[in-house]
N, C-alpha and C. Protein backbone atom coordinates (compact mmCIF):
# COMPACT_ATOMS: atom_id res chain seq x y z
N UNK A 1 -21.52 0.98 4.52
CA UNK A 1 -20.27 1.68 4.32
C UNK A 1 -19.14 0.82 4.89
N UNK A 2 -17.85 0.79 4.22
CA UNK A 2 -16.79 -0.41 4.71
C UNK A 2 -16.23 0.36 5.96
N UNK A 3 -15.34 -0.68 7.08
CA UNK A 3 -15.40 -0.27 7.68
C UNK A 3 -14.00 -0.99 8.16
N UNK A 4 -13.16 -0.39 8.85
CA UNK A 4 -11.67 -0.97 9.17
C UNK A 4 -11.27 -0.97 10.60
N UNK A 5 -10.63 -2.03 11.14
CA UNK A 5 -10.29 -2.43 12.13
C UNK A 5 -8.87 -2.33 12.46
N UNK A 6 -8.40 -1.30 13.84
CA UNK A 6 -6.70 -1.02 13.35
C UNK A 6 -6.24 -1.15 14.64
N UNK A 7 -5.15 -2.54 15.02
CA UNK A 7 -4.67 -2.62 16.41
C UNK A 7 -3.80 -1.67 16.47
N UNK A 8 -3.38 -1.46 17.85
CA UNK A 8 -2.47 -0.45 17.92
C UNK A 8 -1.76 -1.05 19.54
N UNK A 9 -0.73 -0.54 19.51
CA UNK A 9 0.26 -1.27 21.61
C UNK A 9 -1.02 -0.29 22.27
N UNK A 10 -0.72 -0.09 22.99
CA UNK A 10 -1.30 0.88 24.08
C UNK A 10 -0.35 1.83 24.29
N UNK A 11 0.65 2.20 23.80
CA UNK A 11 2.05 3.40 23.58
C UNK A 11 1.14 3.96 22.49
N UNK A 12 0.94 3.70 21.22
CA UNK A 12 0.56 3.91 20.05
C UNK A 12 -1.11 4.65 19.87
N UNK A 13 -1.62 3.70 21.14
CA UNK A 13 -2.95 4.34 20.96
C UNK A 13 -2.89 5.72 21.73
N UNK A 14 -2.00 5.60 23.06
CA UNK A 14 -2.29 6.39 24.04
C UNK A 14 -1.65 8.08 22.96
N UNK A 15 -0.90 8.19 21.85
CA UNK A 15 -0.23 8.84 20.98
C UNK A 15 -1.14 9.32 19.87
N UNK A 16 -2.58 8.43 19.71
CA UNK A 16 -3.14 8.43 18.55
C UNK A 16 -4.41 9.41 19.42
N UNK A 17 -4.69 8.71 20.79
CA UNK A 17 -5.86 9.42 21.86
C UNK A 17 -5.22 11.17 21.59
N UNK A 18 -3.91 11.45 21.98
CA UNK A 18 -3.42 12.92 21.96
C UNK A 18 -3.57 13.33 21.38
N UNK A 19 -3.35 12.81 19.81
CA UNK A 19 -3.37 13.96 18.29
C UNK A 19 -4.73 14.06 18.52
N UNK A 20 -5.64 12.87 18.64
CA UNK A 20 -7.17 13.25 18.00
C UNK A 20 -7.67 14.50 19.09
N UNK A 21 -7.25 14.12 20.22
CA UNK A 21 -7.74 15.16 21.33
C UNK A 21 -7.39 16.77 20.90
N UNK A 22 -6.18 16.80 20.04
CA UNK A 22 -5.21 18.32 20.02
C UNK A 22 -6.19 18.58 18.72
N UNK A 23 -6.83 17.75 18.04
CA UNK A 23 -7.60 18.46 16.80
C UNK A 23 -8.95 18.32 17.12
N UNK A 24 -9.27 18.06 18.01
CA UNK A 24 -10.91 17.94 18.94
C UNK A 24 -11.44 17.05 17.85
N UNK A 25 -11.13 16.16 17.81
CA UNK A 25 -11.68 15.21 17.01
C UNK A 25 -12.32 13.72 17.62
N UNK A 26 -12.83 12.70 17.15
CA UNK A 26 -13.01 11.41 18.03
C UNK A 26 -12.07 10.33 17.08
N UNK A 27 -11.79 9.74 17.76
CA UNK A 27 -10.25 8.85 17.22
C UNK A 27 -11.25 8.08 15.66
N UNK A 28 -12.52 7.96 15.64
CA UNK A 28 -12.66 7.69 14.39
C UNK A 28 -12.67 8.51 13.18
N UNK A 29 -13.12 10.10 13.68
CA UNK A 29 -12.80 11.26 12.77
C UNK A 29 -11.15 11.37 12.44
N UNK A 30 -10.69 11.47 13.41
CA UNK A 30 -9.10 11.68 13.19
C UNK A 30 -8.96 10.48 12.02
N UNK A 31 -8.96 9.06 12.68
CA UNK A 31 -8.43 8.26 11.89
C UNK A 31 -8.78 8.12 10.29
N UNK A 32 -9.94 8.52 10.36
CA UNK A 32 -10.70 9.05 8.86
C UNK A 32 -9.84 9.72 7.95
N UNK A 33 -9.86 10.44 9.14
CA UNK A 33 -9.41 11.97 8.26
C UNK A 33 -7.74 11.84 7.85
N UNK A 34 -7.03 11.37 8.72
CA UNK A 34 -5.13 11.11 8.47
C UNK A 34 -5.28 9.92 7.14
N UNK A 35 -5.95 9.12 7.20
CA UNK A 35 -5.80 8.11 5.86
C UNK A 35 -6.33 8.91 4.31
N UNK A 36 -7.45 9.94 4.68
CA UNK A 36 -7.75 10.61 3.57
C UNK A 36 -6.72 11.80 3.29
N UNK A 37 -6.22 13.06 4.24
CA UNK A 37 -5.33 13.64 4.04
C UNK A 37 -3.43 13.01 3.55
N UNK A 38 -3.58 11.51 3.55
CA UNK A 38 -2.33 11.18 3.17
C UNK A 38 -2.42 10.61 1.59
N UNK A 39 -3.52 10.17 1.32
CA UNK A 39 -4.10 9.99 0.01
C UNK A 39 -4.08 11.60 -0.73
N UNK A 40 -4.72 12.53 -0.21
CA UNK A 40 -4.92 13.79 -0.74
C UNK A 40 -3.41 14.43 -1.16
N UNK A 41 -2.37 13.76 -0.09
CA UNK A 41 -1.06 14.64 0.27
C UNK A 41 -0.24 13.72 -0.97
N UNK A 42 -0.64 12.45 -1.39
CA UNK A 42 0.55 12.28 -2.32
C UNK A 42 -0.42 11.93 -3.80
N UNK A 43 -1.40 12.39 -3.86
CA UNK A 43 -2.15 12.91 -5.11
C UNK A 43 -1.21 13.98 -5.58
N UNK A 44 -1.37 15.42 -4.51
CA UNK A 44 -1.01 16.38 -4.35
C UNK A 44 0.90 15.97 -5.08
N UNK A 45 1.71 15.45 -4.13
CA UNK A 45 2.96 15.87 -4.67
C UNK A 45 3.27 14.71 -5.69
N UNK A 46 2.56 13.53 -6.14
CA UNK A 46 2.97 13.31 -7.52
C UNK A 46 2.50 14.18 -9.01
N UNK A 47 1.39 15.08 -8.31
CA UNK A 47 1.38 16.24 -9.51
C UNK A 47 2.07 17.11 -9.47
N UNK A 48 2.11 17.61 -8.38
CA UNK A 48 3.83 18.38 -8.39
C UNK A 48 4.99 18.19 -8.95
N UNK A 49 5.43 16.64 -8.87
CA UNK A 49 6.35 16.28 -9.34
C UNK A 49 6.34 16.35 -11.19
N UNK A 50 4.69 15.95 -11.74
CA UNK A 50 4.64 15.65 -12.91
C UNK A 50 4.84 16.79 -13.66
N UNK A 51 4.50 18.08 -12.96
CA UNK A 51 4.64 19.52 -13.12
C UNK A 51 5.39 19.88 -13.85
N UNK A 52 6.61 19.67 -12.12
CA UNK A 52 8.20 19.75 -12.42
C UNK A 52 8.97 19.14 -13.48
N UNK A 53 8.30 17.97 -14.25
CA UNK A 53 9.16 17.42 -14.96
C UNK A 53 8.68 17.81 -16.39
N UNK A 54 7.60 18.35 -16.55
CA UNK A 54 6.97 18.90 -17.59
C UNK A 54 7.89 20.42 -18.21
N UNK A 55 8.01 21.02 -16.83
CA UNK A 55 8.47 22.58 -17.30
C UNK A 55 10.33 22.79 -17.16
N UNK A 56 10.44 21.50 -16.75
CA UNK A 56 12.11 21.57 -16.35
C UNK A 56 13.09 21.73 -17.58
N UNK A 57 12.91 21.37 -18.61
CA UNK A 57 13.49 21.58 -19.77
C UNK A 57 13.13 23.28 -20.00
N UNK A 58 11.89 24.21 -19.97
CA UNK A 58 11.70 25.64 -20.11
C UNK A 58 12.65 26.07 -18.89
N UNK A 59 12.00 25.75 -17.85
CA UNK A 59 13.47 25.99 -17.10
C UNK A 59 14.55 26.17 -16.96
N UNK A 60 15.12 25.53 -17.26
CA UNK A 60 16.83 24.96 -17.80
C UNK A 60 16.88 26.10 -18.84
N UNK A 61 16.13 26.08 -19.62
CA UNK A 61 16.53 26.63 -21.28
C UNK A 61 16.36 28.35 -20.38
N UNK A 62 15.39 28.78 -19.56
CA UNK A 62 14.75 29.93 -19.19
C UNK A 62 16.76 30.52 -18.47
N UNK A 63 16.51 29.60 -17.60
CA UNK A 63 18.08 30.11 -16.34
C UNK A 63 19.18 29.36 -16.60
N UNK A 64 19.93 29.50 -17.80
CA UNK A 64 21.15 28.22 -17.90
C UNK A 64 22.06 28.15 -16.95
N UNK A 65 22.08 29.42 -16.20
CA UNK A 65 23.13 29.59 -15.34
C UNK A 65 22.92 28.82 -13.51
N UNK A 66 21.67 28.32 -13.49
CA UNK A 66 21.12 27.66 -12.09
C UNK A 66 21.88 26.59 -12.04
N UNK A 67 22.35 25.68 -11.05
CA UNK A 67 22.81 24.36 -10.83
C UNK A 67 21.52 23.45 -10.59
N UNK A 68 20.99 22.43 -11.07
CA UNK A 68 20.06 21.87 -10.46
C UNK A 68 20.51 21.03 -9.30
N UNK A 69 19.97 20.82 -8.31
CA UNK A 69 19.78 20.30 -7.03
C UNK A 69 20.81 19.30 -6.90
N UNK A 70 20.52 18.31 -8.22
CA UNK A 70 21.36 16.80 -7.82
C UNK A 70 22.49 16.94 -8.16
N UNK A 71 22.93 18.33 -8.55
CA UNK A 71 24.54 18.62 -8.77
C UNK A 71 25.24 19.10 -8.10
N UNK A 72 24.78 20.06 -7.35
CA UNK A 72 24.97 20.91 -6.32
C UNK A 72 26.21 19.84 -5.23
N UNK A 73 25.72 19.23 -5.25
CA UNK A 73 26.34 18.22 -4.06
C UNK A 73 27.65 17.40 -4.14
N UNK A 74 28.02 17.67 -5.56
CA UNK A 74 29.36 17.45 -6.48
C UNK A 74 30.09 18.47 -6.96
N UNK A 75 30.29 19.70 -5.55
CA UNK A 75 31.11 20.27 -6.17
C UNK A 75 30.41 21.37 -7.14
N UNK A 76 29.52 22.07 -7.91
CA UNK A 76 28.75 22.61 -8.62
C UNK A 76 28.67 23.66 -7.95
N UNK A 77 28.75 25.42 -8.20
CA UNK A 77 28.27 26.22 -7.54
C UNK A 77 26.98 26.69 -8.84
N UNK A 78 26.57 27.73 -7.77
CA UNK A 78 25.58 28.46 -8.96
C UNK A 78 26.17 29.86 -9.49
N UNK A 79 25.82 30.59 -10.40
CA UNK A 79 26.17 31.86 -10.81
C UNK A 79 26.22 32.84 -9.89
């Protein structure tokens, strides 16, 4: 099984010792586990995103009266 090697200061580790300790974990479970949950986490929101861009036109057409987000900030109110 491959296997990875990760320096860290001794600020960094002594930070990495805490989290794994606060999830009762051993710094190789933790470290396992944060590289797989950040893989999982932007699986997760580029399908979200692909979602959003799928239904945003039903959207739009559904609520004409909403401001979308990137307008809002120019002045745009909503209904």
């Amino acid at each position: 099984m491959p296997s990875l090697n990760v320096s860290f200061t001794d600020e960094e580790m002594e930070g990495v010792r805490a989290a794994a300790a606060a999830e009762g974990k051993s710094l190789k479970q933790y470290m396992h586990d944060l590289g797989v949950r950040e893989m999982h986490r932007k699986r997760f929101v580029a399908g979200a995103a692909s979602w959003a861009d799928r239904l945003r036109e039903e959207f739009d057409g559904a609520f004409p009266d909403e401001v979308p987000a990137s307008e809002r900030d120019r002045g745009a109110t909503a209904a």
